[in-house]
N, C-alpha and C. Protein backbone atom coordinates (compact mmCIF):
# COMPACT_ATOMS: atom_id res chain seq x y z
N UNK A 1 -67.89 -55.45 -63.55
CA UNK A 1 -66.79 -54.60 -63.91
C UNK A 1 -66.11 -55.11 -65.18
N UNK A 2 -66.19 -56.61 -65.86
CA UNK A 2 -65.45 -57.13 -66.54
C UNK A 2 -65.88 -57.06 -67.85
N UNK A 3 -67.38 -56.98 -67.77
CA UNK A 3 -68.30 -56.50 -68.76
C UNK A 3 -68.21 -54.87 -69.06
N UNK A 4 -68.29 -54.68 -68.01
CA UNK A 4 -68.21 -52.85 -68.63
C UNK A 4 -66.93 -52.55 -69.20
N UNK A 5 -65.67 -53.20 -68.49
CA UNK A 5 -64.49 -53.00 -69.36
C UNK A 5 -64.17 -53.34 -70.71
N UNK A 6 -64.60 -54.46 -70.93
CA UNK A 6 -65.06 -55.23 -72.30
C UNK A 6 -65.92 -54.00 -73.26
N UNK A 7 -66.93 -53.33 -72.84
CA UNK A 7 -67.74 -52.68 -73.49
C UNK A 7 -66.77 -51.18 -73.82
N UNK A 8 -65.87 -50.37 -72.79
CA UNK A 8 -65.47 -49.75 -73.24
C UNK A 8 -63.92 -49.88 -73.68
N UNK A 9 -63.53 -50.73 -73.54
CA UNK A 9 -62.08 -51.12 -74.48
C UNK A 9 -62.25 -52.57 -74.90
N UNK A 10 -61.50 -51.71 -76.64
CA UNK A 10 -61.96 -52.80 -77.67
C UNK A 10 -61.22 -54.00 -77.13
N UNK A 11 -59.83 -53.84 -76.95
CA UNK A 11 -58.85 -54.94 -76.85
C UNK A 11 -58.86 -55.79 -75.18
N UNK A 12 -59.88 -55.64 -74.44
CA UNK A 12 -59.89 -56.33 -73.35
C UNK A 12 -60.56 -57.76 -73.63
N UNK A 13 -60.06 -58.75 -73.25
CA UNK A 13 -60.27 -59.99 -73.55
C UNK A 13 -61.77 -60.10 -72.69
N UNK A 14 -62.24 -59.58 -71.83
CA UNK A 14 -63.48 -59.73 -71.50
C UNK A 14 -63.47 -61.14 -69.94
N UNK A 15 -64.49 -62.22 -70.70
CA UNK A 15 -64.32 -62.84 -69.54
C UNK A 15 -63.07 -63.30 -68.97
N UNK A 16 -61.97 -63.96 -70.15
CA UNK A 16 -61.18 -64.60 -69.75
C UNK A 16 -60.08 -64.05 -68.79
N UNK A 17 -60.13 -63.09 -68.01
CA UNK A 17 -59.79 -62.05 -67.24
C UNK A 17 -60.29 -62.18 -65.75
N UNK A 18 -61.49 -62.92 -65.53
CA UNK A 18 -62.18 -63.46 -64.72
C UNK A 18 -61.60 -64.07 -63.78
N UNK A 19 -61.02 -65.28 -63.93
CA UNK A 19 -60.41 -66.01 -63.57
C UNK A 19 -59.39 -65.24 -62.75
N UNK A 20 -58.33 -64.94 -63.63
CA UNK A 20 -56.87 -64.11 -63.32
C UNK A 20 -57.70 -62.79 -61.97
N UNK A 21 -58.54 -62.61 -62.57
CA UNK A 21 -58.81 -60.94 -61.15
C UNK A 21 -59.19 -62.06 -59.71
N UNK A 22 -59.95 -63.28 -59.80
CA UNK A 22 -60.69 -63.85 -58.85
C UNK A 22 -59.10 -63.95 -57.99
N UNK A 23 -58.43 -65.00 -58.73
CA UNK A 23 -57.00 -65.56 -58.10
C UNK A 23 -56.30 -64.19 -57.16
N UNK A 24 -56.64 -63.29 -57.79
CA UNK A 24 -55.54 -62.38 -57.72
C UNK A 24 -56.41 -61.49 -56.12
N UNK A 25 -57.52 -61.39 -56.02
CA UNK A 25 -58.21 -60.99 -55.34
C UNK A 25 -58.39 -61.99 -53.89
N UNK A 26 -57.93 -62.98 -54.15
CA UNK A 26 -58.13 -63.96 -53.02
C UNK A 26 -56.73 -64.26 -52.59
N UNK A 27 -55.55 -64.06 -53.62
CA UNK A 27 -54.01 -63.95 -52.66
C UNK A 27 -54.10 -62.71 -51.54
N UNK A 28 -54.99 -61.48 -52.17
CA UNK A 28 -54.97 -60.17 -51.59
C UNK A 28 -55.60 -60.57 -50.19
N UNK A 29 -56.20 -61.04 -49.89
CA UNK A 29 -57.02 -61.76 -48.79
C UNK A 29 -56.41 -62.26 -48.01
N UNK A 30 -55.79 -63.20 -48.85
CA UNK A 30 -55.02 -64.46 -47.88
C UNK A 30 -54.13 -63.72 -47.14
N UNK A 31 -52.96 -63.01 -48.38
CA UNK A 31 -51.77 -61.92 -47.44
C UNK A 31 -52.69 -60.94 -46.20
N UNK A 32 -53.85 -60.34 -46.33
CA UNK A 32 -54.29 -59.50 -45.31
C UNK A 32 -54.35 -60.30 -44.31
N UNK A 33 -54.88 -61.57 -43.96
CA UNK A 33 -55.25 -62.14 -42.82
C UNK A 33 -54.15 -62.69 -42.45
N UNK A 34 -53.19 -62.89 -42.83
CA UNK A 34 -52.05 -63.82 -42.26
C UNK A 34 -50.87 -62.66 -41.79
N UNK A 35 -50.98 -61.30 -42.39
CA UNK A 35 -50.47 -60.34 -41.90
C UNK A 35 -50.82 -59.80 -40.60
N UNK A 36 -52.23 -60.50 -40.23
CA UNK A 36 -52.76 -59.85 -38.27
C UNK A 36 -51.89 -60.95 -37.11
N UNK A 37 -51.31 -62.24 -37.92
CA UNK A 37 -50.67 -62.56 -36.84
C UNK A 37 -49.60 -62.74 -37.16
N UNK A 38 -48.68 -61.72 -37.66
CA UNK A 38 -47.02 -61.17 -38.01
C UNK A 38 -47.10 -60.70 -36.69
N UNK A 39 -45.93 -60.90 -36.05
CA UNK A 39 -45.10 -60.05 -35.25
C UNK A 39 -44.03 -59.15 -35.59
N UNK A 40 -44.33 -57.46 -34.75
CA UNK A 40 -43.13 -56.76 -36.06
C UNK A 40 -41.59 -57.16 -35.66
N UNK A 41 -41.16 -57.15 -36.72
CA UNK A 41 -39.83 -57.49 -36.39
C UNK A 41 -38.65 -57.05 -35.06
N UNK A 42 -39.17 -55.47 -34.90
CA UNK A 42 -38.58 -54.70 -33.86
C UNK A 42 -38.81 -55.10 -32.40
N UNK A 43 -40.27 -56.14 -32.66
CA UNK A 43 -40.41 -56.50 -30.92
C UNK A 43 -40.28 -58.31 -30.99
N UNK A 44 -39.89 -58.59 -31.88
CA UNK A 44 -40.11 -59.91 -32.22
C UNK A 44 -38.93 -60.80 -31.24
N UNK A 45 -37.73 -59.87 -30.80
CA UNK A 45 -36.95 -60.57 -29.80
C UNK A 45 -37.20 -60.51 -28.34
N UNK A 46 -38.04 -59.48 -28.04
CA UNK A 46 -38.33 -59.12 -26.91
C UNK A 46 -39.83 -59.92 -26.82
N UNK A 47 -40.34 -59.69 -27.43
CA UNK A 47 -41.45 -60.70 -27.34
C UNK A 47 -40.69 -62.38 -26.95
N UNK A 48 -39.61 -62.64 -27.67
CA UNK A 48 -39.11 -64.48 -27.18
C UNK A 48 -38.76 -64.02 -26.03
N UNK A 49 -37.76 -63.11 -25.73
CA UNK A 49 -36.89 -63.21 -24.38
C UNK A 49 -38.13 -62.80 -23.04
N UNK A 50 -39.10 -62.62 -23.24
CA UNK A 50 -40.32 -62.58 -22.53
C UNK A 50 -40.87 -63.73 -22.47
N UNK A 51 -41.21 -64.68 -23.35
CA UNK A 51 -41.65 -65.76 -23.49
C UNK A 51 -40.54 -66.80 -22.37
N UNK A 52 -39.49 -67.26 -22.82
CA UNK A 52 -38.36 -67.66 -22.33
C UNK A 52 -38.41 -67.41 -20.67
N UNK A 53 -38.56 -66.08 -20.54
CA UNK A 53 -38.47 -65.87 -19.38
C UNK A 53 -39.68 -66.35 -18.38
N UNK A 54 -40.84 -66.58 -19.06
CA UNK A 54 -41.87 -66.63 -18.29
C UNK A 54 -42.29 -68.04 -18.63
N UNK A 55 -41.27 -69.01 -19.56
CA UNK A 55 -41.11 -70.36 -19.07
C UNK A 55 -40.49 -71.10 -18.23
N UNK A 56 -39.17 -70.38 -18.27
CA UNK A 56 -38.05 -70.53 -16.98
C UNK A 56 -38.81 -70.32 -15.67
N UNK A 57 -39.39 -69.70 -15.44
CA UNK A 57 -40.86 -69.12 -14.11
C UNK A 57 -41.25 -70.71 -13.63
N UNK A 58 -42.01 -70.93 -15.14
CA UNK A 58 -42.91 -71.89 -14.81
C UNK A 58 -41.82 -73.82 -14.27
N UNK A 59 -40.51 -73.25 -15.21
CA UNK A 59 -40.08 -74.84 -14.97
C UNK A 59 -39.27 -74.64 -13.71
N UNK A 60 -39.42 -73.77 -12.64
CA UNK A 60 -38.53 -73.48 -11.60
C UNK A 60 -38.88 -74.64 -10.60
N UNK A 61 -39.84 -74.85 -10.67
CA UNK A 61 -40.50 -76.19 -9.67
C UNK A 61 -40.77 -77.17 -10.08
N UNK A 62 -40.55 -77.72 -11.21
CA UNK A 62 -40.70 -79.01 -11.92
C UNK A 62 -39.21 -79.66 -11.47
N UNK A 63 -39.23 -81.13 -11.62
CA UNK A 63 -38.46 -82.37 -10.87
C UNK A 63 -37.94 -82.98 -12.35
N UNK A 64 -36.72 -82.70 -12.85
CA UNK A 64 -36.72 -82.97 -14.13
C UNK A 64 -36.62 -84.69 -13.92
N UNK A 65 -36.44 -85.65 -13.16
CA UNK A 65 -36.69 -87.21 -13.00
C UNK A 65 -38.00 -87.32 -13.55
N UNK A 66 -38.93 -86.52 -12.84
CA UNK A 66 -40.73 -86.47 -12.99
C UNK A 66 -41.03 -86.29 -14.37
C-alpha cells in the first residue's frame, strides 16, 4: 500500500511512513484486545456489590483466629 501511495502521490514520503502506520496499527490492536475485558461502566457496581456479596457467603464460616 506504501508503494502504491508513493507511486500515485508525488509528495508522500514513501517508506519512511512505514514505521509510523506499523506503530499505529499495533496500538489499534492493543486498544481492541484490552477493550474485551472492560467492564461497562453501567454494570460495573453491580457487578462489585455481587462480587462482595458472594464473598461475604464464602467468609460466613471461616474462624477469623484460624
Amino acid at each position: 500500500m506504501i508503494e502504491e501511495l508513493a507511486d500515485l502521490l508525488c509528495d508522500f514520503p514513501g517508506e519512511t511512513n512505514q514505521t509510523r502506520c506499523f506503530t499505529h496499527i499495533l496500538n489499534l490492536i492493543a486498544k481492541s484486545i484490552i477493550k474485551q475485558f472492560d467492564i461497562l461502566k453501567a454494570h460495573a457496581d453491580e457487578v462489585l456489590y455481587d462480587t462482595a456479596k458472594e464473598l461475604a457467603a464464602l467468609a460466613v464460616d471461616l474462624d477469623i483466629e484460624e
